[in-house]
PDB file of N, CA and C in Angstrom:
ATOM      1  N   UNK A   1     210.193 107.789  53.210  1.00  0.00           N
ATOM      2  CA  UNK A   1     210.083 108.833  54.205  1.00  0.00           C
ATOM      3  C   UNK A   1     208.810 109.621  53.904  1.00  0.00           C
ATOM      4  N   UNK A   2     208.107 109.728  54.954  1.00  0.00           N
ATOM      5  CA  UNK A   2     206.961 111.024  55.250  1.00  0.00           C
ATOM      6  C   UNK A   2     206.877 111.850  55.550  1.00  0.00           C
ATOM      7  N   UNK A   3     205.682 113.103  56.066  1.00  0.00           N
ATOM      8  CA  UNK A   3     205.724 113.707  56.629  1.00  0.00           C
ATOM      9  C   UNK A   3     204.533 113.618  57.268  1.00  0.00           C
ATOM     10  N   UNK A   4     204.848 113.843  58.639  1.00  0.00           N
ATOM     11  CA  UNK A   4     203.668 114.000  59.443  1.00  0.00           C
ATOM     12  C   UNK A   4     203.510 114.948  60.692  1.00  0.00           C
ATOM     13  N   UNK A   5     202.648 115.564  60.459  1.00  0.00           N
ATOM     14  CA  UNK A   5     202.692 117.061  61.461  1.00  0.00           C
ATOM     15  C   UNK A   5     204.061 117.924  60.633  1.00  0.00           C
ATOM     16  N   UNK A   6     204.354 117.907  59.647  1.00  0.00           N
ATOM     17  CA  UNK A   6     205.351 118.807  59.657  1.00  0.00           C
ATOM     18  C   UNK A   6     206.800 117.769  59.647  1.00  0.00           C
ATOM     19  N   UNK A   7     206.277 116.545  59.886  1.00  0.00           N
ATOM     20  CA  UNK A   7     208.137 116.038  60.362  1.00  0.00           C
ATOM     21  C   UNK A   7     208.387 115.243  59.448  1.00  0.00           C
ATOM     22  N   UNK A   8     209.415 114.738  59.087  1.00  0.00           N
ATOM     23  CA  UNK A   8     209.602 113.531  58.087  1.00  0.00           C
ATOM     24  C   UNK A   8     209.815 112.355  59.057  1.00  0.00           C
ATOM     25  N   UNK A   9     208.884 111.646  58.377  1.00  0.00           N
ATOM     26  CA  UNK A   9     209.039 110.521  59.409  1.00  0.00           C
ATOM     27  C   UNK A   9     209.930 108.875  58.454  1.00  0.00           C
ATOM     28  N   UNK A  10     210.753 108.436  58.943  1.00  0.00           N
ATOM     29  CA  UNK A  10     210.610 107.296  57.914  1.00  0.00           C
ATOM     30  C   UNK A  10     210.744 105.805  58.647  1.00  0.00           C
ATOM     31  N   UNK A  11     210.204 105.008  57.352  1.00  0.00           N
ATOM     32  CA  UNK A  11     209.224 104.054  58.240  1.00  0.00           C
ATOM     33  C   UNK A  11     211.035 102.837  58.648  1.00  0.00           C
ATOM     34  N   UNK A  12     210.473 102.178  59.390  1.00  0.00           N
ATOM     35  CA  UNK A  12     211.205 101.443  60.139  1.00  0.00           C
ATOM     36  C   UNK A  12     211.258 100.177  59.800  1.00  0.00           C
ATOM     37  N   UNK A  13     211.587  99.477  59.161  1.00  0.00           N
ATOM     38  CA  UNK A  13     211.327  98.036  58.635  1.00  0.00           C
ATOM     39  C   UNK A  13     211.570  96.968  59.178  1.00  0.00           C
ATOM     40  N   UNK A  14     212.739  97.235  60.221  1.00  0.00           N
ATOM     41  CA  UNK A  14     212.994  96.033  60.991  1.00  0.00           C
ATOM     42  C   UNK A  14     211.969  96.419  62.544  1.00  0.00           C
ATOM     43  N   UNK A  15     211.359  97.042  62.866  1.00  0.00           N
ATOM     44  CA  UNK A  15     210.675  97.260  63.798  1.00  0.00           C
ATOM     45  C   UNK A  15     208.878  96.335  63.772  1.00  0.00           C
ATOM     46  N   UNK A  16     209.285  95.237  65.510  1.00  0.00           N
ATOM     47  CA  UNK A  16     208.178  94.532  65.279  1.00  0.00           C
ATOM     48  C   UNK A  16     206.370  94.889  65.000  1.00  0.00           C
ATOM     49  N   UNK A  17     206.780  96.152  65.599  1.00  0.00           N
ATOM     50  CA  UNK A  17     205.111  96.624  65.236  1.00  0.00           C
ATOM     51  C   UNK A  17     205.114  97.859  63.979  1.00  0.00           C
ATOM     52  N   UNK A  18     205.005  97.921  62.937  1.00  0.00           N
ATOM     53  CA  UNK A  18     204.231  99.071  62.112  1.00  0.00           C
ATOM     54  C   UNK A  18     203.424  99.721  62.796  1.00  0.00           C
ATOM     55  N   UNK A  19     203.678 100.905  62.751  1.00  0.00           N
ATOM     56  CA  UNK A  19     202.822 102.402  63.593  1.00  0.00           C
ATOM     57  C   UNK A  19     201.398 102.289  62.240  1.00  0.00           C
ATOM     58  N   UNK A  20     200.433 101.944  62.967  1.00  0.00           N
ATOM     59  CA  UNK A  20     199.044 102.093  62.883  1.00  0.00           C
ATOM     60  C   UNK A  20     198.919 103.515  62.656  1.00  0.00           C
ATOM     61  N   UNK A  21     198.225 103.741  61.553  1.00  0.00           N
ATOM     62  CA  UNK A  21     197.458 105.508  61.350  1.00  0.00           C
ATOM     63  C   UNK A  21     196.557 105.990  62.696  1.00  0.00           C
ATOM     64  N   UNK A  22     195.690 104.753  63.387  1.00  0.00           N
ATOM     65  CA  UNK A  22     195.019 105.183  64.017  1.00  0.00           C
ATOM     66  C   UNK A  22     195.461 105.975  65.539  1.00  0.00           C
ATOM     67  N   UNK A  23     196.859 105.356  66.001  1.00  0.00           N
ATOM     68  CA  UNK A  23     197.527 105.021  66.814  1.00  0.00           C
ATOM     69  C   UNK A  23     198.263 107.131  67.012  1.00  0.00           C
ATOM     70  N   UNK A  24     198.303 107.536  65.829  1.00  0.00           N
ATOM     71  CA  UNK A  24     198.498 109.087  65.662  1.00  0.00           C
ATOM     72  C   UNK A  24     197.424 109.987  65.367  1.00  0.00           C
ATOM     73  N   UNK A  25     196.251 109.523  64.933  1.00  0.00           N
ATOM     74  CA  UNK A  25     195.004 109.678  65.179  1.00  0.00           C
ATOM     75  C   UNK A  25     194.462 110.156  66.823  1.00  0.00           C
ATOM     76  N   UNK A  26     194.386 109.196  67.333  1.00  0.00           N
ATOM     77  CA  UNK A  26     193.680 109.186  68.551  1.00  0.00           C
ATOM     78  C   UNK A  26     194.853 109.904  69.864  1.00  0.00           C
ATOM     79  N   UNK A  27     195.997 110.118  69.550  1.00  0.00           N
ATOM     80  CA  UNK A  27     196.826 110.670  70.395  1.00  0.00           C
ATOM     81  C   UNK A  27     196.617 112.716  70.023  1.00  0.00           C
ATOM     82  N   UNK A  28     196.496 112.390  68.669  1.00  0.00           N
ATOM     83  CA  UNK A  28     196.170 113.743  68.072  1.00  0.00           C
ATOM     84  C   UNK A  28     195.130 114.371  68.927  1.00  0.00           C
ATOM     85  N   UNK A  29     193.811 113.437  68.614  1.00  0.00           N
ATOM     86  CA  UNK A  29     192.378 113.719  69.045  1.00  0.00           C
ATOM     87  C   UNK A  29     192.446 113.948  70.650  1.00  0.00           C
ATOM     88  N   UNK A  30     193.070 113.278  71.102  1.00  0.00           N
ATOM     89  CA  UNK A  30     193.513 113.235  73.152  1.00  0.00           C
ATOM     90  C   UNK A  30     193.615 114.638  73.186  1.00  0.00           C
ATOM     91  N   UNK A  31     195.269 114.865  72.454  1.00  0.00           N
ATOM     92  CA  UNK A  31     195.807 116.130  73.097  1.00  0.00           C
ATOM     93  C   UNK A  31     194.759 117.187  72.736  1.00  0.00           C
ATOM     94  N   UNK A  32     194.059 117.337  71.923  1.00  0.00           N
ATOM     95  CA  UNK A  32     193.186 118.548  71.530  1.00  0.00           C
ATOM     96  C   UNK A  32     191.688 118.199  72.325  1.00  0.00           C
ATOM     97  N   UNK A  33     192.123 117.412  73.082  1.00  0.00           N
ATOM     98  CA  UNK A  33     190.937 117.758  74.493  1.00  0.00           C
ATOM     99  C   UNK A  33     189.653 117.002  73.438  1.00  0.00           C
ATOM    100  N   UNK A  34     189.471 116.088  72.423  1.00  0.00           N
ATOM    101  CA  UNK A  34     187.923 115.802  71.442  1.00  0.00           C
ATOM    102  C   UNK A  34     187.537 114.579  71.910  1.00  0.00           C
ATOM    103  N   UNK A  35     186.423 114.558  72.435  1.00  0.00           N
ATOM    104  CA  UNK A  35     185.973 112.668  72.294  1.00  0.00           C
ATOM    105  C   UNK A  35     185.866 112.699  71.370  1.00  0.00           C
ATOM    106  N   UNK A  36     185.873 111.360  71.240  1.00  0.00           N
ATOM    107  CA  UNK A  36     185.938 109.943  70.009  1.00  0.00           C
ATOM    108  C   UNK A  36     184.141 110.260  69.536  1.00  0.00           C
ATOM    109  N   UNK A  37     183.133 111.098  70.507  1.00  0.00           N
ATOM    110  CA  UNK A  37     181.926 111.244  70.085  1.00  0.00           C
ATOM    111  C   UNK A  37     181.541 112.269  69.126  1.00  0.00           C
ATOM    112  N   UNK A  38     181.899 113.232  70.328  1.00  0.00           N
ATOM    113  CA  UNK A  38     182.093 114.219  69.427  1.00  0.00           C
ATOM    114  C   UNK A  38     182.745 114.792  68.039  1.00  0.00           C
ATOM    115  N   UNK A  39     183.977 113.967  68.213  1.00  0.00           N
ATOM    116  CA  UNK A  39     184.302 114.094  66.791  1.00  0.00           C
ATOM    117  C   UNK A  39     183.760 112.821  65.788  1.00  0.00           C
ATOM    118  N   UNK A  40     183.205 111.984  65.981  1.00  0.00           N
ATOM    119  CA  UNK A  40     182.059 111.412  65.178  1.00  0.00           C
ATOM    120  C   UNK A  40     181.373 111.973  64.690  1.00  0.00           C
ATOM    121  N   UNK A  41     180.414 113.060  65.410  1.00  0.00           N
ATOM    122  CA  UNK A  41     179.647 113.445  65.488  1.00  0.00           C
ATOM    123  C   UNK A  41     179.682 114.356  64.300  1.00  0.00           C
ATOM    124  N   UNK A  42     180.972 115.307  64.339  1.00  0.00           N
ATOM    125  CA  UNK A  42     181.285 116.152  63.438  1.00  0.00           C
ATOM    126  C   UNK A  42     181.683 115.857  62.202  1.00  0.00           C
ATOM    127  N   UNK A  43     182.179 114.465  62.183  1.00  0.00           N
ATOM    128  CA  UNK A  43     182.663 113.966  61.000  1.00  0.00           C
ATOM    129  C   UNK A  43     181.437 113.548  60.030  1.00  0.00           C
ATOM    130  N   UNK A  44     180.408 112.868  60.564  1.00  0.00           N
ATOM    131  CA  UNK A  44     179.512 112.262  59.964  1.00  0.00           C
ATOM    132  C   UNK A  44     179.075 111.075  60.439  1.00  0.00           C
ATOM    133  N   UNK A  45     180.150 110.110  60.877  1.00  0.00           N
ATOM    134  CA  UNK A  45     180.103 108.944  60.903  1.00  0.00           C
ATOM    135  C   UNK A  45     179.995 108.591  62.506  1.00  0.00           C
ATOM    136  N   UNK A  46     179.626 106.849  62.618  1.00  0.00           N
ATOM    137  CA  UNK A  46     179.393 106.403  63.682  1.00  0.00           C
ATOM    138  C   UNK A  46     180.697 106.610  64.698  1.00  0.00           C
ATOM    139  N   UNK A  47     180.274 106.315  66.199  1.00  0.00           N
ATOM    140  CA  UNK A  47     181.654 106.564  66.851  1.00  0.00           C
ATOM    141  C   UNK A  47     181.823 105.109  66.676  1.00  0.00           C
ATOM    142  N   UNK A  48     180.937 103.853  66.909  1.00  0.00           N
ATOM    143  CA  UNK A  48     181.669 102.928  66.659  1.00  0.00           C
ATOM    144  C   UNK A  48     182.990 102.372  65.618  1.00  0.00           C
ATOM    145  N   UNK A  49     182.666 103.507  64.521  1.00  0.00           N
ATOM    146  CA  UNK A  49     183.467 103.084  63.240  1.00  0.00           C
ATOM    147  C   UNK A  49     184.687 104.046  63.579  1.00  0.00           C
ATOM    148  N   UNK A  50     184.586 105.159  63.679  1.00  0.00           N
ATOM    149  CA  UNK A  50     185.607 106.058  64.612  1.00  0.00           C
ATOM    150  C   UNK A  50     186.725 104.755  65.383  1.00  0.00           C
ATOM    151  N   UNK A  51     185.393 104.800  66.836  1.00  0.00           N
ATOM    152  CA  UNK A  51     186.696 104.063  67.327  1.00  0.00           C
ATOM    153  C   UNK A  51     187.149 102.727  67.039  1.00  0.00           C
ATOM    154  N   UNK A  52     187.076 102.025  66.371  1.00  0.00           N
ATOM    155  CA  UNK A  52     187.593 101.030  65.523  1.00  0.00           C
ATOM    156  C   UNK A  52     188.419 101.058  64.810  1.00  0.00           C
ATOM    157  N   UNK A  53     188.683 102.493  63.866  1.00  0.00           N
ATOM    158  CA  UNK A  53     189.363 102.958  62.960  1.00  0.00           C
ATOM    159  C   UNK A  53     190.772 103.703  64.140  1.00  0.00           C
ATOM    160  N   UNK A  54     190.592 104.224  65.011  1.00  0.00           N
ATOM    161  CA  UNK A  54     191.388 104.658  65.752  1.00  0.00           C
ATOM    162  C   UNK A  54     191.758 103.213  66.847  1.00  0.00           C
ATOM    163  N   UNK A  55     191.042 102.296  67.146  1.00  0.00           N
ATOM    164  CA  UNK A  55     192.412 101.365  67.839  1.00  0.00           C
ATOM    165  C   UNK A  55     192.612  99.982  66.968  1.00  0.00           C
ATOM    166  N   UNK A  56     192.355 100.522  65.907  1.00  0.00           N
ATOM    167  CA  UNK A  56     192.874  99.213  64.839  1.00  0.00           C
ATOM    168  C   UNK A  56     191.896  98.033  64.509  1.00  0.00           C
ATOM    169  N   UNK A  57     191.258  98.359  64.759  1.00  0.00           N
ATOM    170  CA  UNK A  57     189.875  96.856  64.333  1.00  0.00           C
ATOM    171  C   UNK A  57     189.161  97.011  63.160  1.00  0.00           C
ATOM    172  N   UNK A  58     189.399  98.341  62.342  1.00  0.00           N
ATOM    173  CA  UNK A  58     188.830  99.027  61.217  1.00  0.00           C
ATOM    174  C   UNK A  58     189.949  99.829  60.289  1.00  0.00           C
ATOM    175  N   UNK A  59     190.390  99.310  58.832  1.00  0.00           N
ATOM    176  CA  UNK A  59     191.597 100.060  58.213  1.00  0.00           C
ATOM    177  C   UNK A  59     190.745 101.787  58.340  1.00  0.00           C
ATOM    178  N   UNK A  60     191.969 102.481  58.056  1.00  0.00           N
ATOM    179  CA  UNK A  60     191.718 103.633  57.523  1.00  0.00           C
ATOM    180  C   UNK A  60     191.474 103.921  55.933  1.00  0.00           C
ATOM    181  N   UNK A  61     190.294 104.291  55.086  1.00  0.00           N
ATOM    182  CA  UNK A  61     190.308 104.426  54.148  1.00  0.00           C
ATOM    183  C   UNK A  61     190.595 105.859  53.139  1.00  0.00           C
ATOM    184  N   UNK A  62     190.361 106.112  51.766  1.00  0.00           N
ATOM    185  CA  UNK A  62     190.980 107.017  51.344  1.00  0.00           C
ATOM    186  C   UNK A  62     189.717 108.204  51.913  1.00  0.00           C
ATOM    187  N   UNK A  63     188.456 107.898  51.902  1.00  0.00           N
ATOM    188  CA  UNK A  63     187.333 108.865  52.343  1.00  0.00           C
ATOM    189  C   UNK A  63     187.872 109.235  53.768  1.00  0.00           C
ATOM    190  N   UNK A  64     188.197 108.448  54.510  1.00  0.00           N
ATOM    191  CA  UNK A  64     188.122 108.630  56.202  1.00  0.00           C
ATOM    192  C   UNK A  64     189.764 109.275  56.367  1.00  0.00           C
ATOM    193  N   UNK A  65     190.375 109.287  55.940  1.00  0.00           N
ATOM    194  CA  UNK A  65     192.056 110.134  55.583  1.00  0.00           C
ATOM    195  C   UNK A  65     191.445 111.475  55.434  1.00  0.00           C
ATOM    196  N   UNK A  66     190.723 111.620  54.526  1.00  0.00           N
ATOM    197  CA  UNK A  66     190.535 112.687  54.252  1.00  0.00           C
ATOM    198  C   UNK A  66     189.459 113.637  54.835  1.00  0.00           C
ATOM    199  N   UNK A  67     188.763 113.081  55.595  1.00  0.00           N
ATOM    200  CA  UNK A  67     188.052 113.661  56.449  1.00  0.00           C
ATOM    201  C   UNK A  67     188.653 114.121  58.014  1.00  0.00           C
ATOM    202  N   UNK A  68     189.061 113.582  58.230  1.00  0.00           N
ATOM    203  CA  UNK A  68     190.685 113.487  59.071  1.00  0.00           C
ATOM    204  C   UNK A  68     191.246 114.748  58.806  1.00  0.00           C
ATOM    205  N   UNK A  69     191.705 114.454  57.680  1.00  0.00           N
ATOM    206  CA  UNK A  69     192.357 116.176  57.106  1.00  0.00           C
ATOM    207  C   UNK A  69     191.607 116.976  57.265  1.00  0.00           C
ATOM    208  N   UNK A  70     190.339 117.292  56.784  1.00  0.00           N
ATOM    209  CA  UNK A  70     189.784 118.426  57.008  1.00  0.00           C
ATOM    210  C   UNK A  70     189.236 118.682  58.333  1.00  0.00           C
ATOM    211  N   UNK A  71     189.146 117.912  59.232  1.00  0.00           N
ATOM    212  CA  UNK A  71     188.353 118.489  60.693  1.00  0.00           C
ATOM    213  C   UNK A  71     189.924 118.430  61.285  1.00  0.00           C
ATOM    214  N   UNK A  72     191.172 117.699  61.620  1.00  0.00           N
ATOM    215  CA  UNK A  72     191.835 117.932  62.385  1.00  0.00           C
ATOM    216  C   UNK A  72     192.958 118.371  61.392  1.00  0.00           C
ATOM    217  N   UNK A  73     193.399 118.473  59.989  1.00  0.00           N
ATOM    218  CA  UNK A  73     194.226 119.108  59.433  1.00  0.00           C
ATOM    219  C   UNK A  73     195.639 118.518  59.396  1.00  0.00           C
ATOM    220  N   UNK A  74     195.171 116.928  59.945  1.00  0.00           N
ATOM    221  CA  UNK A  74     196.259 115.770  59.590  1.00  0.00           C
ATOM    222  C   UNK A  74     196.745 115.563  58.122  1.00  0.00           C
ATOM    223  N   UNK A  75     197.132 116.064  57.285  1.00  0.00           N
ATOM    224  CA  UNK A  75     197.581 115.417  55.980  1.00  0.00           C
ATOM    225  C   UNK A  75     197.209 114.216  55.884  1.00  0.00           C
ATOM    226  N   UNK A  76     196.146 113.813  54.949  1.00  0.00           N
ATOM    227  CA  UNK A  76     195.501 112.493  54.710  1.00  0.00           C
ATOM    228  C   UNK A  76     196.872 111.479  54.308  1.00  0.00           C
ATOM    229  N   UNK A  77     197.520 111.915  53.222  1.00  0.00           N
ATOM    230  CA  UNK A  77     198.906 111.047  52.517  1.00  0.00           C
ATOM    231  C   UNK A  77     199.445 110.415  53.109  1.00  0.00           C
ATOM    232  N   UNK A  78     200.338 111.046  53.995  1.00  0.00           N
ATOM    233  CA  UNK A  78     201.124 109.931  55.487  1.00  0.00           C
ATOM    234  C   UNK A  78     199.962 108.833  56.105  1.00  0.00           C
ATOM    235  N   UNK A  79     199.233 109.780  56.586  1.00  0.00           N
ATOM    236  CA  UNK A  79     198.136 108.933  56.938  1.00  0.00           C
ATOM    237  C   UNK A  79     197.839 107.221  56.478  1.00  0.00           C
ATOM    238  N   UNK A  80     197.735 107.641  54.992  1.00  0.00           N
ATOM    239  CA  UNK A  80     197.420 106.501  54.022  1.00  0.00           C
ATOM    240  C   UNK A  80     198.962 105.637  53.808  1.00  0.00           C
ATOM    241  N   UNK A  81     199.675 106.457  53.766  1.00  0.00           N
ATOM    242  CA  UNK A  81     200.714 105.388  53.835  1.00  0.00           C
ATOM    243  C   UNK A  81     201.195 104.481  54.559  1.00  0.00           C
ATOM    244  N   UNK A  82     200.852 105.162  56.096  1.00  0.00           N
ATOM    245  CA  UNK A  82     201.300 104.491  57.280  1.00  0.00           C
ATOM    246  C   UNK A  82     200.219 103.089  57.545  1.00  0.00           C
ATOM    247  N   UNK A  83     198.475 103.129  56.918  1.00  0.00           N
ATOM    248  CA  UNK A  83     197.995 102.246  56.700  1.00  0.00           C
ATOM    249  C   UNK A  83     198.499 101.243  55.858  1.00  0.00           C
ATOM    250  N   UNK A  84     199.307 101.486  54.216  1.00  0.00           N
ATOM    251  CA  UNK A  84     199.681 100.705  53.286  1.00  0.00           C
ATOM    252  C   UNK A  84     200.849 100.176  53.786  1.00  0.00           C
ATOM    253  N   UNK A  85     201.396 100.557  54.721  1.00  0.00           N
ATOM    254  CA  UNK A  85     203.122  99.806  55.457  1.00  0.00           C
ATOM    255  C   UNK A  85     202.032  98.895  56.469  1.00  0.00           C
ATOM    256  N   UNK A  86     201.245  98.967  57.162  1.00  0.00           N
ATOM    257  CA  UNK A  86     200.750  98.298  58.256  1.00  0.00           C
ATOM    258  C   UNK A  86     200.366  96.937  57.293  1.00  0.00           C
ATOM    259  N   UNK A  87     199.457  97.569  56.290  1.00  0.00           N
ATOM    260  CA  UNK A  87     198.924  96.309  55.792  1.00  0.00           C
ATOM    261  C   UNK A  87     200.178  95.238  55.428  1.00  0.00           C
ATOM    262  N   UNK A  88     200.618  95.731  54.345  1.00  0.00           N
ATOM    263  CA  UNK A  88     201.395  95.180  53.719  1.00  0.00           C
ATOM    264  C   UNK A  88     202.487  93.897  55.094  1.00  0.00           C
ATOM    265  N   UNK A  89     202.893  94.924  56.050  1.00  0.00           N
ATOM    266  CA  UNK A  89     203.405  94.204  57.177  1.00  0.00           C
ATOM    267  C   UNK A  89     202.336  92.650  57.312  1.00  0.00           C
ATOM    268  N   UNK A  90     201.460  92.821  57.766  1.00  0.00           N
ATOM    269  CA  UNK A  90     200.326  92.093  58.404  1.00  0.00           C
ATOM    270  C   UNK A  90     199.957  90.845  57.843  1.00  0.00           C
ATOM    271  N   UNK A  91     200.022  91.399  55.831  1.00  0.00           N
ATOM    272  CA  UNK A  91     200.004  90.267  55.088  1.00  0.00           C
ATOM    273  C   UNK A  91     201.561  89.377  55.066  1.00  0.00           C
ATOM    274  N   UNK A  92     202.567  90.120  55.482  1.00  0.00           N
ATOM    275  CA  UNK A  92     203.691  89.715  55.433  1.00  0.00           C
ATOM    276  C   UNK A  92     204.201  88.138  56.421  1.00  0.00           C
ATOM    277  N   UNK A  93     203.025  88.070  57.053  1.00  0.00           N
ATOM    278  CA  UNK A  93     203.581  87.416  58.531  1.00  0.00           C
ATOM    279  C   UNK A  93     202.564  86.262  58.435  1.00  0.00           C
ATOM    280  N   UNK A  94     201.593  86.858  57.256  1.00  0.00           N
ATOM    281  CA  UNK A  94     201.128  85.297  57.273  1.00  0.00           C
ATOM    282  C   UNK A  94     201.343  84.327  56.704  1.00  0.00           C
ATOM    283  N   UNK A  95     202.052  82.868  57.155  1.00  0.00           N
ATOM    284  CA  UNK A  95     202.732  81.996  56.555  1.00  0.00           C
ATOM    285  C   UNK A  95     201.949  81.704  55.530  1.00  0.00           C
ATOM    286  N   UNK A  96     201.026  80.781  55.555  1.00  0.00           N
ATOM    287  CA  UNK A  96     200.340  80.653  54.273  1.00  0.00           C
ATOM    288  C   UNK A  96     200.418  81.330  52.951  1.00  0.00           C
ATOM    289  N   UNK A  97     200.045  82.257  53.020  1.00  0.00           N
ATOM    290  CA  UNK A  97     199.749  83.495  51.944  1.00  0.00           C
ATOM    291  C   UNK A  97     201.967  83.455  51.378  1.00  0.00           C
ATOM    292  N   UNK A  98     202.377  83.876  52.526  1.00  0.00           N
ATOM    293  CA  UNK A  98     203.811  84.259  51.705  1.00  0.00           C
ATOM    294  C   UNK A  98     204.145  82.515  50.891  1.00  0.00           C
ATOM    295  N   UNK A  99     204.123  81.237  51.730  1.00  0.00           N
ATOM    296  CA  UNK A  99     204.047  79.785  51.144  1.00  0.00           C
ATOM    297  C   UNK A  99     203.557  80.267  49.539  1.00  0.00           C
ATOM    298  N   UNK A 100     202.328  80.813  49.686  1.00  0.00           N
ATOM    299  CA  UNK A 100     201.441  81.122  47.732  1.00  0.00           C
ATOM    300  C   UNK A 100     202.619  81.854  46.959  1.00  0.00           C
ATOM    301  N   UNK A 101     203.112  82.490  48.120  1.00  0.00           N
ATOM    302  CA  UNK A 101     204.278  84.011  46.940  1.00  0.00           C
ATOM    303  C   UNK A 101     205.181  82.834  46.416  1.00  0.00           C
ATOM    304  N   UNK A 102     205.661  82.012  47.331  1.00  0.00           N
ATOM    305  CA  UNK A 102     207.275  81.451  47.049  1.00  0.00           C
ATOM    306  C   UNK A 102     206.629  80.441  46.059  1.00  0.00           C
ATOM    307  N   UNK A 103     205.262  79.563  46.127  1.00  0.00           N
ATOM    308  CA  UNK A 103     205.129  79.001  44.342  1.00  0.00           C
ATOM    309  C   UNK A 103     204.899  79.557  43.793  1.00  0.00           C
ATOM    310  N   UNK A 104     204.773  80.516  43.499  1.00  0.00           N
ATOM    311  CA  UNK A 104     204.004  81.712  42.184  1.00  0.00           C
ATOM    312  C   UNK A 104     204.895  81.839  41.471  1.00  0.00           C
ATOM    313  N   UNK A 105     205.999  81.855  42.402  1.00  0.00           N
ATOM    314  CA  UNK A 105     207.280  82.763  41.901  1.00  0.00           C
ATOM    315  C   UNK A 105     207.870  81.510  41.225  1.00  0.00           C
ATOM    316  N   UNK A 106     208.033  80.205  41.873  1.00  0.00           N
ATOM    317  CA  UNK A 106     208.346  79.601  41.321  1.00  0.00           C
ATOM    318  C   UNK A 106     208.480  79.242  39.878  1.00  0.00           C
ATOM    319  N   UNK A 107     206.866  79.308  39.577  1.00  0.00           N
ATOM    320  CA  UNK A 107     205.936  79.102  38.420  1.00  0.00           C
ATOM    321  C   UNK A 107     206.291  80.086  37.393  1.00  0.00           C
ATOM    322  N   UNK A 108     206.920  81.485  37.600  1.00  0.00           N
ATOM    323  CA  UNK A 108     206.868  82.679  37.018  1.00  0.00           C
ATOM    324  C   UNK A 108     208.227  82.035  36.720  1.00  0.00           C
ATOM    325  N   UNK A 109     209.362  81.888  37.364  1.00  0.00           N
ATOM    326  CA  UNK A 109     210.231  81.631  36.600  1.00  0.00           C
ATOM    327  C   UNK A 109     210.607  80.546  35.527  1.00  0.00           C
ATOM    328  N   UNK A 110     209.720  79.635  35.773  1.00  0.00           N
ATOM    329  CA  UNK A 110     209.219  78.814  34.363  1.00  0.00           C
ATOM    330  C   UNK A 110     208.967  79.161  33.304  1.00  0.00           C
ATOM    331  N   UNK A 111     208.307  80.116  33.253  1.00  0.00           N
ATOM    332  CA  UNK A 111     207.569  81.026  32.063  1.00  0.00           C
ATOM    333  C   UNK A 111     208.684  81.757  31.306  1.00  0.00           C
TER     334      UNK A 111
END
């Protein structure tokens, strides 16, 4: 469980999509009337990387959480977590990669 804006949020595990950081990001940024430029602008950084980072084509990192926090006063933490559930999801679904977990494990219990 999190908090975000004030709320505890907790994450959902059987739910097919993981809530994207960016996805509360850019709804944030809407309601407070900011382009995606302007608040580039203010942040430092490109809007391309902005908006990438806000519709998912770019993770959120621990620098860009926290810059986040300080211009819109999002708590970076949730933030970052809700990225580390996305990822983690994302790697979850790819057959291959989990195929590597189930011999590893195999191998580990050999040992």
């Amino acid at each position: 469980m999190v908090k975000i804006y004030g709320m505890k949020v907790a994450f959902d595990k059987e739910s097919a999509y993981p809530t994207y950081p960016g996805t509360i990001l850019k709804d944030e940024i809407e309601s407070r009337g900011i382009t995606q430029r302007s608040l580039a602008r203010r942040m430092g950084m490109p809007y391309s990387a902005l908006n990438e980072i806000l519709n998912g084509r770019r993770p959120l990192t621990e620098k860009t959480a926290l810059l986040f926090e300080a211009i819109l006063g999002v708590d970076a933490e949730p933030l970052l977590a809700l990225q580390m559930e996305y990822n983690l999801r994302a790697v979850r679904k790819d057959a291959l990669f989990m195929e590597r977990l189930v011999r590893l494990r195999q191998v580990a219990a050999m040992l």
